[in-house]
C-alpha atoms as a PDB file:
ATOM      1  CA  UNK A   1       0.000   0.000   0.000  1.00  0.00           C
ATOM      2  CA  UNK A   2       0.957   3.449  -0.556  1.00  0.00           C
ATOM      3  CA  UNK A   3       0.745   6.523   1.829  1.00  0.00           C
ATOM      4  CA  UNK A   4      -1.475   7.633   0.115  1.00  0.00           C
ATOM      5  CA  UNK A   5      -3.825   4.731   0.076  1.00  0.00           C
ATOM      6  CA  UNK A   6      -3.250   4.077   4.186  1.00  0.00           C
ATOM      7  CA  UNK A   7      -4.109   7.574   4.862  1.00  0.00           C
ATOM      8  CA  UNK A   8      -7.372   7.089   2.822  1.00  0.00           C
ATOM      9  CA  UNK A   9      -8.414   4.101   4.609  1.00  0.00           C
ATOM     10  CA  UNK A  10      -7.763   6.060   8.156  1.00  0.00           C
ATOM     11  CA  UNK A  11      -9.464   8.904   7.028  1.00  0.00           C
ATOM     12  CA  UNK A  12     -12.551   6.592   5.978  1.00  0.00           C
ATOM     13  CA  UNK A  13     -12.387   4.040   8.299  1.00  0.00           C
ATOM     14  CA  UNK A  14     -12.027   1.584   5.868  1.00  0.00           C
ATOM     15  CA  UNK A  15     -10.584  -2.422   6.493  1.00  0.00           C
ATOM     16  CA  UNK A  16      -7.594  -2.742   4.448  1.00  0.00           C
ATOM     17  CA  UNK A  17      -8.545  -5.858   1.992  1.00  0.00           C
ATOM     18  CA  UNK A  18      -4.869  -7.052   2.322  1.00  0.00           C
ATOM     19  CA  UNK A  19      -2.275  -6.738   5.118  1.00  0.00           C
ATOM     20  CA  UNK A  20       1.110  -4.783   4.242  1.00  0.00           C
ATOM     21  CA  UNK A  21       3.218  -7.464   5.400  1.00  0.00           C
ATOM     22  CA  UNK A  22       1.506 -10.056   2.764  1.00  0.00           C
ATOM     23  CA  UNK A  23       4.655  -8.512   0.854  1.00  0.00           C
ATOM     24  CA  UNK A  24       7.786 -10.595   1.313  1.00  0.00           C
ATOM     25  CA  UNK A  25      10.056  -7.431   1.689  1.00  0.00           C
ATOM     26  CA  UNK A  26       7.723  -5.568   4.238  1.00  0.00           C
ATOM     27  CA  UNK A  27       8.586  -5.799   7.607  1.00  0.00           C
ATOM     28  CA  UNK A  28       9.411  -3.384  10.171  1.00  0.00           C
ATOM     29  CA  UNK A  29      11.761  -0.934   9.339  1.00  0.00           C
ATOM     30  CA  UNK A  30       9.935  -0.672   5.940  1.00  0.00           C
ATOM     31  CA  UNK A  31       7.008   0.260   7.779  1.00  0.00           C
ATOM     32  CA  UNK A  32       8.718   2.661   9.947  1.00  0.00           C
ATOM     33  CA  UNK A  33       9.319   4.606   6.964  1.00  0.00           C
ATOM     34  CA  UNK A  34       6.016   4.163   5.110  1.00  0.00           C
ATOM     35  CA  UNK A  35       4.178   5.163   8.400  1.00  0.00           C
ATOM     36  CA  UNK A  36       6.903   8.674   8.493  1.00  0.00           C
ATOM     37  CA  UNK A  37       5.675   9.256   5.121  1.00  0.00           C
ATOM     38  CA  UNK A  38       2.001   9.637   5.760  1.00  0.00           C
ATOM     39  CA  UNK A  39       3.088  11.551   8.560  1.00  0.00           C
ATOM     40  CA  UNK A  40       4.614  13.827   5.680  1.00  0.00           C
ATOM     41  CA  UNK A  41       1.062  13.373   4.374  1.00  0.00           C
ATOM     42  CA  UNK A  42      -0.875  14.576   7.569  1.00  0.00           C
ATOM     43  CA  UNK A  43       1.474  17.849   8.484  1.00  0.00           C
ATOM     44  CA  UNK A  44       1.240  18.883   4.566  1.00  0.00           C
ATOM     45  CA  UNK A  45      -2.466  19.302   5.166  1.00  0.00           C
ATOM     46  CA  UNK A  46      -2.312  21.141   8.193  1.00  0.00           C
ATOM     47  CA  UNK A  47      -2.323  18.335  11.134  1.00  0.00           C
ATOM     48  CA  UNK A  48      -0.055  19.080  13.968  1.00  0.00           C
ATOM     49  CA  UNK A  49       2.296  16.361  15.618  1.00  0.00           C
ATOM     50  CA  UNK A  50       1.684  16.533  19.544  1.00  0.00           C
ATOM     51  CA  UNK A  51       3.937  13.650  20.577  1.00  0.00           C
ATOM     52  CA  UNK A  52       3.781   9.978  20.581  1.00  0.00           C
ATOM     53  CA  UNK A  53       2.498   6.949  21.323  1.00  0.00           C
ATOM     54  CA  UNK A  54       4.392   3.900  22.383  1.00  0.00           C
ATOM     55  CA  UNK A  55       2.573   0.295  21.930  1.00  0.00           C
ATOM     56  CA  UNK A  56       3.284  -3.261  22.809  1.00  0.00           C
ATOM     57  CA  UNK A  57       5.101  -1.978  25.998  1.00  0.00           C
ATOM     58  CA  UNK A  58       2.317  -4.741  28.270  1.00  0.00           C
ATOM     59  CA  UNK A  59       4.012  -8.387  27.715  1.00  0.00           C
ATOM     60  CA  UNK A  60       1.111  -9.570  29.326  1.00  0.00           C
ATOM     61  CA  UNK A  61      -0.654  -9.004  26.034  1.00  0.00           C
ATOM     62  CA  UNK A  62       2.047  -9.996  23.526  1.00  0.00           C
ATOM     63  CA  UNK A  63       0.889 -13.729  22.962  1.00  0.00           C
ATOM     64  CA  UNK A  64      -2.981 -12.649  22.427  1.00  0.00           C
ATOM     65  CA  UNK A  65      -1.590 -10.283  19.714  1.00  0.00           C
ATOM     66  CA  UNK A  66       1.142 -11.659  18.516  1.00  0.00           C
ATOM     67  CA  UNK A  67       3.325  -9.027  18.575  1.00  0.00           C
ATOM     68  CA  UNK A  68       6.414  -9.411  20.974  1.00  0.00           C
ATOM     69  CA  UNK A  69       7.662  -5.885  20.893  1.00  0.00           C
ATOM     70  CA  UNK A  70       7.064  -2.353  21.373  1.00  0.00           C
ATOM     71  CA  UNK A  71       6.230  -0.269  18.590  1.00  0.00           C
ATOM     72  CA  UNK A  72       5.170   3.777  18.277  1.00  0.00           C
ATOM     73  CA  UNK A  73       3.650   6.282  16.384  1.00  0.00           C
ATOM     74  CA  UNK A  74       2.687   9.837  16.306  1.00  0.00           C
ATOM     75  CA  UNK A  75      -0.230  11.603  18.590  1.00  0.00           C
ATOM     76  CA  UNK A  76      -1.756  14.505  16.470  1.00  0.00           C
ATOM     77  CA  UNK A  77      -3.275  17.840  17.152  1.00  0.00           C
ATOM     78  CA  UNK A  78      -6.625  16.595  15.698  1.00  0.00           C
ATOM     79  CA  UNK A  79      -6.754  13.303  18.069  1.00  0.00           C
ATOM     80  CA  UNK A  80      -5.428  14.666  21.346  1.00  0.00           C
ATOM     81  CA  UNK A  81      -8.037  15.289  23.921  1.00  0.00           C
ATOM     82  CA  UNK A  82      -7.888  16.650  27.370  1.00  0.00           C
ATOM     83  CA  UNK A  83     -10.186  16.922  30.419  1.00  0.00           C
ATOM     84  CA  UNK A  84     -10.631  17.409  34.180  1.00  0.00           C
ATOM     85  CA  UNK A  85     -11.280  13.757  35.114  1.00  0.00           C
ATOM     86  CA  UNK A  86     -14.216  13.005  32.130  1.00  0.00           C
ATOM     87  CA  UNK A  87     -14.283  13.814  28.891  1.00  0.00           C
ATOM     88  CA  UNK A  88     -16.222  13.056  25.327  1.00  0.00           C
ATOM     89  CA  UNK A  89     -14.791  10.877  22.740  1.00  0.00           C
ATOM     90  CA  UNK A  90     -16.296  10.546  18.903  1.00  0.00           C
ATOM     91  CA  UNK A  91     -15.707   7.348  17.505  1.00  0.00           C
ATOM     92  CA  UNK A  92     -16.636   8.078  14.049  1.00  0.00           C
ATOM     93  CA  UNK A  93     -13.757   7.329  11.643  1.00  0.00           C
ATOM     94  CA  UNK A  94     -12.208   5.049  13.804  1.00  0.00           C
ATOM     95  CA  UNK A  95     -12.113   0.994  12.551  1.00  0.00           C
ATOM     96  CA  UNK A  96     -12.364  -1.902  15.478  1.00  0.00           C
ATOM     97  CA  UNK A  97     -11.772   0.962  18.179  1.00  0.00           C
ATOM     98  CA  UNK A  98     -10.744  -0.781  21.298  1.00  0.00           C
ATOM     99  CA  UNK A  99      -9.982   1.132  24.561  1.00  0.00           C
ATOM    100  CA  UNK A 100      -6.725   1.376  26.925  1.00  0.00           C
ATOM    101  CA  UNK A 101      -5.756   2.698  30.134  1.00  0.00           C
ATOM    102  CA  UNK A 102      -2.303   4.347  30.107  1.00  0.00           C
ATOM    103  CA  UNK A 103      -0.324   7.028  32.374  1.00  0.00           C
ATOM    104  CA  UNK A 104       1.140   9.899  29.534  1.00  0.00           C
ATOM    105  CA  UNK A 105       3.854  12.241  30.473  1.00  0.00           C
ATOM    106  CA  UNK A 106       4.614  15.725  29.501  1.00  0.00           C
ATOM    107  CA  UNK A 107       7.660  16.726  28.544  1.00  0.00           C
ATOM    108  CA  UNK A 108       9.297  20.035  29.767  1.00  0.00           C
ATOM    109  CA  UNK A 109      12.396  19.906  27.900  1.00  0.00           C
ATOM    110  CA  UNK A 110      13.523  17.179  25.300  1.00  0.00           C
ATOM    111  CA  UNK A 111      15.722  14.475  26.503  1.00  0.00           C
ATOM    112  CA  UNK A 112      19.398  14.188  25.634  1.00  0.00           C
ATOM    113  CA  UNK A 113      21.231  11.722  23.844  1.00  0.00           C
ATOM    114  CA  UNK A 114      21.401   8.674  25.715  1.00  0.00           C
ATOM    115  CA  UNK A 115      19.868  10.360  28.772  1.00  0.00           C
ATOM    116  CA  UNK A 116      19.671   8.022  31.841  1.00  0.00           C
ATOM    117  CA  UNK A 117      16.736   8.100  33.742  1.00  0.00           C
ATOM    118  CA  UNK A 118      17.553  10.856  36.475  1.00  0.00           C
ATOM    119  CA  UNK A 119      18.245  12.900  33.426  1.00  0.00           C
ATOM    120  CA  UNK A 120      14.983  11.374  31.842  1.00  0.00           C
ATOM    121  CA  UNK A 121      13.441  12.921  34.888  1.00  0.00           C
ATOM    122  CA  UNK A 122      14.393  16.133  35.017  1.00  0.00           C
ATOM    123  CA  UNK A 123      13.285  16.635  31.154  1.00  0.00           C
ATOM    124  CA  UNK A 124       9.681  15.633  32.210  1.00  0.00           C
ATOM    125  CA  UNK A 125       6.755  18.115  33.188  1.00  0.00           C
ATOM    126  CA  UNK A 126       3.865  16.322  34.041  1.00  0.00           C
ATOM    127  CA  UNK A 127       2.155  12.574  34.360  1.00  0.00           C
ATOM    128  CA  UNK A 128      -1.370  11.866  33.787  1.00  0.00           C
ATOM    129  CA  UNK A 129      -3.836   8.921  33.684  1.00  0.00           C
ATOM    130  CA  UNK A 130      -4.879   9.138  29.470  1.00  0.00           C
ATOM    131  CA  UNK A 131      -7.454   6.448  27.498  1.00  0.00           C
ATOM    132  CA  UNK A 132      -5.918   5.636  24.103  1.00  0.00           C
ATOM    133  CA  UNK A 133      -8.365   4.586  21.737  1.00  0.00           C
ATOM    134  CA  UNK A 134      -7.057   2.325  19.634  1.00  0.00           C
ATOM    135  CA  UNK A 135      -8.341   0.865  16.018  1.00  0.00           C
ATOM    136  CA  UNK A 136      -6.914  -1.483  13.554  1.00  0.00           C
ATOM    137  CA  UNK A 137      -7.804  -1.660   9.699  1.00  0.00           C
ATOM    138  CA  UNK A 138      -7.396  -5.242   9.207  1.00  0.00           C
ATOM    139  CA  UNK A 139     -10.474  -7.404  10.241  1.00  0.00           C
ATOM    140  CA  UNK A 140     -10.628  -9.015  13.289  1.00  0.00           C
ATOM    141  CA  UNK A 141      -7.524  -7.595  14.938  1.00  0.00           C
ATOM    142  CA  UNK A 142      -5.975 -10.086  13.189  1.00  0.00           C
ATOM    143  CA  UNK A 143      -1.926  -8.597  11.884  1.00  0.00           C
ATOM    144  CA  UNK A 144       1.980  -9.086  12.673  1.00  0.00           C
ATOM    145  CA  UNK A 145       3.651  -6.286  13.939  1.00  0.00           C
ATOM    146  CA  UNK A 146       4.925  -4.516  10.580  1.00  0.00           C
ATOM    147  CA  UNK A 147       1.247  -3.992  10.135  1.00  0.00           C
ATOM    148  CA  UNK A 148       0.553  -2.288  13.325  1.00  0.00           C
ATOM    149  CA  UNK A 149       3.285  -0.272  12.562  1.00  0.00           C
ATOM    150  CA  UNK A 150       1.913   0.775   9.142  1.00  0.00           C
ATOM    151  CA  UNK A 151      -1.099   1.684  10.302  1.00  0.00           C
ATOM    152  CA  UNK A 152      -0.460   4.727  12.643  1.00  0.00           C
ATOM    153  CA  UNK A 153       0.883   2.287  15.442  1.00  0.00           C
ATOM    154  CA  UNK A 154      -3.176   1.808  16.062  1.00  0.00           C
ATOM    155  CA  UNK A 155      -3.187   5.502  17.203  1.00  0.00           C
ATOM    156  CA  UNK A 156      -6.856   6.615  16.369  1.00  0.00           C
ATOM    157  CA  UNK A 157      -7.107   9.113  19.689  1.00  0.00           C
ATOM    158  CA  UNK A 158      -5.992  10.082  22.980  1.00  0.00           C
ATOM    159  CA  UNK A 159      -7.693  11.289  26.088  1.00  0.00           C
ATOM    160  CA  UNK A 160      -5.684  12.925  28.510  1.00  0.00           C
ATOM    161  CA  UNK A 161      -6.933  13.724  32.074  1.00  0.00           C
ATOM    162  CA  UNK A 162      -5.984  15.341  35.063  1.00  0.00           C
ATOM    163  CA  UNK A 163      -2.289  16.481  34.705  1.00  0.00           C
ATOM    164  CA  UNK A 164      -0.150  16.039  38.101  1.00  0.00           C
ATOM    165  CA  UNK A 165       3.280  17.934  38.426  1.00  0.00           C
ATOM    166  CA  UNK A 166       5.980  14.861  38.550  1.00  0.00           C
ATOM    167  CA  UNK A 167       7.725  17.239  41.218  1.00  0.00           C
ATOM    168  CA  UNK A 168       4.828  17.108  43.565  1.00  0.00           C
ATOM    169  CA  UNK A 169       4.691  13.115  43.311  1.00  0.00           C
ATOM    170  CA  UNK A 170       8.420  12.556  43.504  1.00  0.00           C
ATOM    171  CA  UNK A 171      12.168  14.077  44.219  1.00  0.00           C
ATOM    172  CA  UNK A 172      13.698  11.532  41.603  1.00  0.00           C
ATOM    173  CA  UNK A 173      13.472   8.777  38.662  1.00  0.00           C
ATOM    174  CA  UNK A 174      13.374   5.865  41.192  1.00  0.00           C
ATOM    175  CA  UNK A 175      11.053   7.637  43.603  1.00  0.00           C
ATOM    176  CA  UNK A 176       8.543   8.541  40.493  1.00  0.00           C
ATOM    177  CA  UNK A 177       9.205   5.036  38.755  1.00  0.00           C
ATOM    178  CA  UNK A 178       8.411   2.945  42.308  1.00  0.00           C
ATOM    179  CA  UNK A 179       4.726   5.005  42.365  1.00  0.00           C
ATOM    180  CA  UNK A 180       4.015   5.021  39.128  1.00  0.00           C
ATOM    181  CA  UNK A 181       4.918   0.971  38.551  1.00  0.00           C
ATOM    182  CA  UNK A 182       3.288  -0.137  41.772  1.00  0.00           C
ATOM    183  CA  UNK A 183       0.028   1.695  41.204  1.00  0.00           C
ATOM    184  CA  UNK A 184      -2.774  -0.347  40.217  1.00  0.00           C
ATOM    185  CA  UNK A 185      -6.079   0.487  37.759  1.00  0.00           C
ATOM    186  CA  UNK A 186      -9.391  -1.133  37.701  1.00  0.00           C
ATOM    187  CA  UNK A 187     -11.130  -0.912  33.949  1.00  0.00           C
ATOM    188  CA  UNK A 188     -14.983  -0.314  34.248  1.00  0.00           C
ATOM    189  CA  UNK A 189     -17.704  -0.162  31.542  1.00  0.00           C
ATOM    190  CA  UNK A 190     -20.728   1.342  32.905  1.00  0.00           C
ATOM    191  CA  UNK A 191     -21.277  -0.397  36.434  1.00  0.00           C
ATOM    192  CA  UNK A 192     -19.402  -3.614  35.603  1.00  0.00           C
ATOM    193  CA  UNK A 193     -15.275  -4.481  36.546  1.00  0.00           C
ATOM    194  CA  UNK A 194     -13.699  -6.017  33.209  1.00  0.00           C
ATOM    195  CA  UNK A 195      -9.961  -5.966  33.594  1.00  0.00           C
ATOM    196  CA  UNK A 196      -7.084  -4.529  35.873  1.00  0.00           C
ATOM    197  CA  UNK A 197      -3.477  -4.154  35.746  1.00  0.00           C
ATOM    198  CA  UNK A 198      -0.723  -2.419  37.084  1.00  0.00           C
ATOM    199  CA  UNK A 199       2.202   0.488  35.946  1.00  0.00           C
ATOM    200  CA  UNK A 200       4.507  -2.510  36.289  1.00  0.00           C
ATOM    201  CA  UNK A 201       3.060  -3.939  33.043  1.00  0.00           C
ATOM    202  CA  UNK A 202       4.540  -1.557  31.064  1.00  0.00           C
ATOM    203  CA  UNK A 203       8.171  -2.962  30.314  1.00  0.00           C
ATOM    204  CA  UNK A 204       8.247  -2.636  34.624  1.00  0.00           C
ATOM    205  CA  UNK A 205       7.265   0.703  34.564  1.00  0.00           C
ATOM    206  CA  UNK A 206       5.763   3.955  32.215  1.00  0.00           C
ATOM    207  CA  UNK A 207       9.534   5.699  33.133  1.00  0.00           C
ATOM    208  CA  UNK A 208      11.381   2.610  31.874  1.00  0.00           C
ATOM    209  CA  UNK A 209       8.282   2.559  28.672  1.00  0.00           C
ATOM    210  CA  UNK A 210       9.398   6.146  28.045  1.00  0.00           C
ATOM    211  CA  UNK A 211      13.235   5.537  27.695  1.00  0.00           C
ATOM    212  CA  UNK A 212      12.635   2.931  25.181  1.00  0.00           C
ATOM    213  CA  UNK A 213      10.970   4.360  23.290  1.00  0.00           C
ATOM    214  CA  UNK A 214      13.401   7.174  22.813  1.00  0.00           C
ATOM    215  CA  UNK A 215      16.009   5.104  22.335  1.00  0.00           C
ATOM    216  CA  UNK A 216      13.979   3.538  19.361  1.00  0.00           C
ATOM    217  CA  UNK A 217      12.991   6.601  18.082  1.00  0.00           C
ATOM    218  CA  UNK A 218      16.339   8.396  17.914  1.00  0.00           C
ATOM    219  CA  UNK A 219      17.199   4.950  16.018  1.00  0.00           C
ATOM    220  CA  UNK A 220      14.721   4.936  12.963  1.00  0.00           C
ATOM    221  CA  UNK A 221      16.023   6.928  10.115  1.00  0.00           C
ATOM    222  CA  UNK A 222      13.982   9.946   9.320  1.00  0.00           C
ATOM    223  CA  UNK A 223      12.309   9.997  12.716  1.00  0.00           C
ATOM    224  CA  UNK A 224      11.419  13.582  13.950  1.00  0.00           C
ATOM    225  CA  UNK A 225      12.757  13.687  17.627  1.00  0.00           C
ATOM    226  CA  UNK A 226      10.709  14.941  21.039  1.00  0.00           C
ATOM    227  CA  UNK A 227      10.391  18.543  21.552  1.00  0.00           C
ATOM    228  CA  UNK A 228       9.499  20.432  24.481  1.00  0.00           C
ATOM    229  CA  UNK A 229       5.347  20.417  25.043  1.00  0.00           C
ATOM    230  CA  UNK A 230       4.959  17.105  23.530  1.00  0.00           C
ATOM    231  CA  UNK A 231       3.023  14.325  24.847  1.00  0.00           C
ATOM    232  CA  UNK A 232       3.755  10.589  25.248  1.00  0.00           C
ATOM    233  CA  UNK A 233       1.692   7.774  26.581  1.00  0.00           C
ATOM    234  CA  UNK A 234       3.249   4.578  27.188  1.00  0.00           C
ATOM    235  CA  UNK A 235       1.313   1.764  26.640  1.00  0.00           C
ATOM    236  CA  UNK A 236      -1.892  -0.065  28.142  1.00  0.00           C
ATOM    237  CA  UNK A 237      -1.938  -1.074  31.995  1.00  0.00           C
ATOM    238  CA  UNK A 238      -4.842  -3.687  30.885  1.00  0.00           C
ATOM    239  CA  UNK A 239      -5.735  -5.425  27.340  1.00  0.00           C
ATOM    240  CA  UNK A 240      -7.281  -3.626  24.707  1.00  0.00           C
ATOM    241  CA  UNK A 241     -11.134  -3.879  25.203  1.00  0.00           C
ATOM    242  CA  UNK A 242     -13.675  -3.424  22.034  1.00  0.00           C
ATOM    243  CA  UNK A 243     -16.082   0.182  22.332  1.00  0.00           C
ATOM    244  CA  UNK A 244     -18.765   1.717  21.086  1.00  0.00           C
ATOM    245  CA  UNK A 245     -20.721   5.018  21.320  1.00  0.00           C
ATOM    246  CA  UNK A 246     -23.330   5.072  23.951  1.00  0.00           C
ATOM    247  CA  UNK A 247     -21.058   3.462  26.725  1.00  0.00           C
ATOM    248  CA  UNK A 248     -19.264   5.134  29.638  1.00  0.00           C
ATOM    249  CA  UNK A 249     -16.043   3.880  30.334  1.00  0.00           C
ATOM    250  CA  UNK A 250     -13.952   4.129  33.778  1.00  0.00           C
ATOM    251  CA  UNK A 251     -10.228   3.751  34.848  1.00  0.00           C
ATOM    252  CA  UNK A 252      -9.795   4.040  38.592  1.00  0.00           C
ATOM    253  CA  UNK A 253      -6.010   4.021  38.958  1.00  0.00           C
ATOM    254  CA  UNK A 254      -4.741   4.317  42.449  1.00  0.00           C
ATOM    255  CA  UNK A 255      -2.258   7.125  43.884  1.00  0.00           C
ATOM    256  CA  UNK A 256      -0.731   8.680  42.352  1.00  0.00           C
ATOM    257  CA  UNK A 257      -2.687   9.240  39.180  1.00  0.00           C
ATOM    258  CA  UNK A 258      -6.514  10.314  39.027  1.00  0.00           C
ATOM    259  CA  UNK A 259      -9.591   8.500  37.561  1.00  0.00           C
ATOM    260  CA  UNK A 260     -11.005   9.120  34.420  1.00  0.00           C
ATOM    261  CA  UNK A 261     -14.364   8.523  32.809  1.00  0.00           C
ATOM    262  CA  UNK A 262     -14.914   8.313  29.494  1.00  0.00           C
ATOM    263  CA  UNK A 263     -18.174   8.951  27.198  1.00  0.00           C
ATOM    264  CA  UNK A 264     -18.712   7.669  23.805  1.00  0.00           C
ATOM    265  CA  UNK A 265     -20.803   9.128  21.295  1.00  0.00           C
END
């Protein structure tokens, strides 16, 4: 597929009719680079990068999937949403949106080069609890992990809530990365419990998530890097879990992040 045929099918909401990786030469890196092209695509028509998201950071969910590896992808202007504690999200043109509980982080400053995690620290402003929605556009959830890739790195949107200063929840990495990995979230549509998890799930923690991912990043050729302001949310607490409009959708996360509620329409 072209760029310009994937970005079509996200704009539209449309199942591809063929996966990307059918072809014997497409795996990831490929689709690293077809993925920065429709990102080409999206800021020549006016979208507006506002970070990342990082993927395939839970191992718990790796066999279900089938993809044994994080991957990431770029949060935009036109899919970043934020709120108090609940907010609104429109589903329409997303494909197979499923939901996940994540903490994000703000960035104050952008990381250096091979920046340990005390200095990973001290470039971050804020952490919040966020919902990705996620989508796929290949039936049935069914791809390997050049595909995910391909298509956005399943970004469809991202719902950020309430933002806590990482100063007033800890004096260091270690202190932040021992709350944020040993705090737990129960997953609630409507009334009814369906999943929890914990920060822990997240390669051992949404710090350790976080410099990962920028040491993939600052690997892939082409790649635009982290600037100051950006957001990046680091990968589901819980599995992915199928939604629709009409439902309400809960994450109560423990200290130190907030709940947040989500609406569907």
């Amino acid at each position: 597929m072209t760029p310009e045929s994937l970005l079509q099918h996200y704009d539209n909401a449309q199942l591809w009719a063929t996966a990307p990786s059918d072809a014997e030469s497409f795996d990831v890196a490929h689709a690293y680079q077809q993925s920065l092209a429709v990102r080409a695509l999206r800021v020549a028509r006016g979208e507006q990068p506002r970070g990342y998201k990082i993927g395939f950071t839970n191992r718990n969910i790796w066999p279900a999937y089938g993809v044994f590896a994080p991957i990431w992808g770029p949060v935009w202007d036109t899919t970043l949403i934020q709120c108090d504690g609940e907010g609104v999200v429109a589903l329409a043109g997303t494909c197979q949106p499923r939901l996940e509980p994540e903490a994000v982080f703000g960035l104050r400053a952008v990381p250096a080069a091979g920046a340990s995690l005390d200095t990973l620290f001290d470039a971050i402003d804020w952490v919040a609890p966020g919902f990705e929605i996620v989508q796929s556009h290949l039936a049935g959830w069914k791809f390997r992990a050049a595909d995910t890739v391909a298509d956005g790195a399943l970004h469809a949107r991202l719902l950020v809530g309430q933002r806590m200063a990482v100063r007033d929840i800890a004096t260091d990495a270690a202190s932040l990365e021992r709350a944020l990995a040993s705090a737990s979230v129960t997953l609630h549509q409507g009334n009814q419990q369906v999943d929890q998890g914990r920060g822990a799930n997240v390669l051992d923690g949404p710090l350790h998530a976080l410099a990962h991912f920028i040491n993939e990043l600052r690997a892939c050729p082409g790649a635009a890097d982290l600037k100051a302001g950006d957001v990046v949310t680091t990968g589901t607490w819980t599995d992915a879990w199928p939604v629709v409009s009409g439902q309400e959708w809960t994450a109560r996360f423990s200290s130190p992040l907030a709940s947040l509620k989500v609406r569907f329409i």
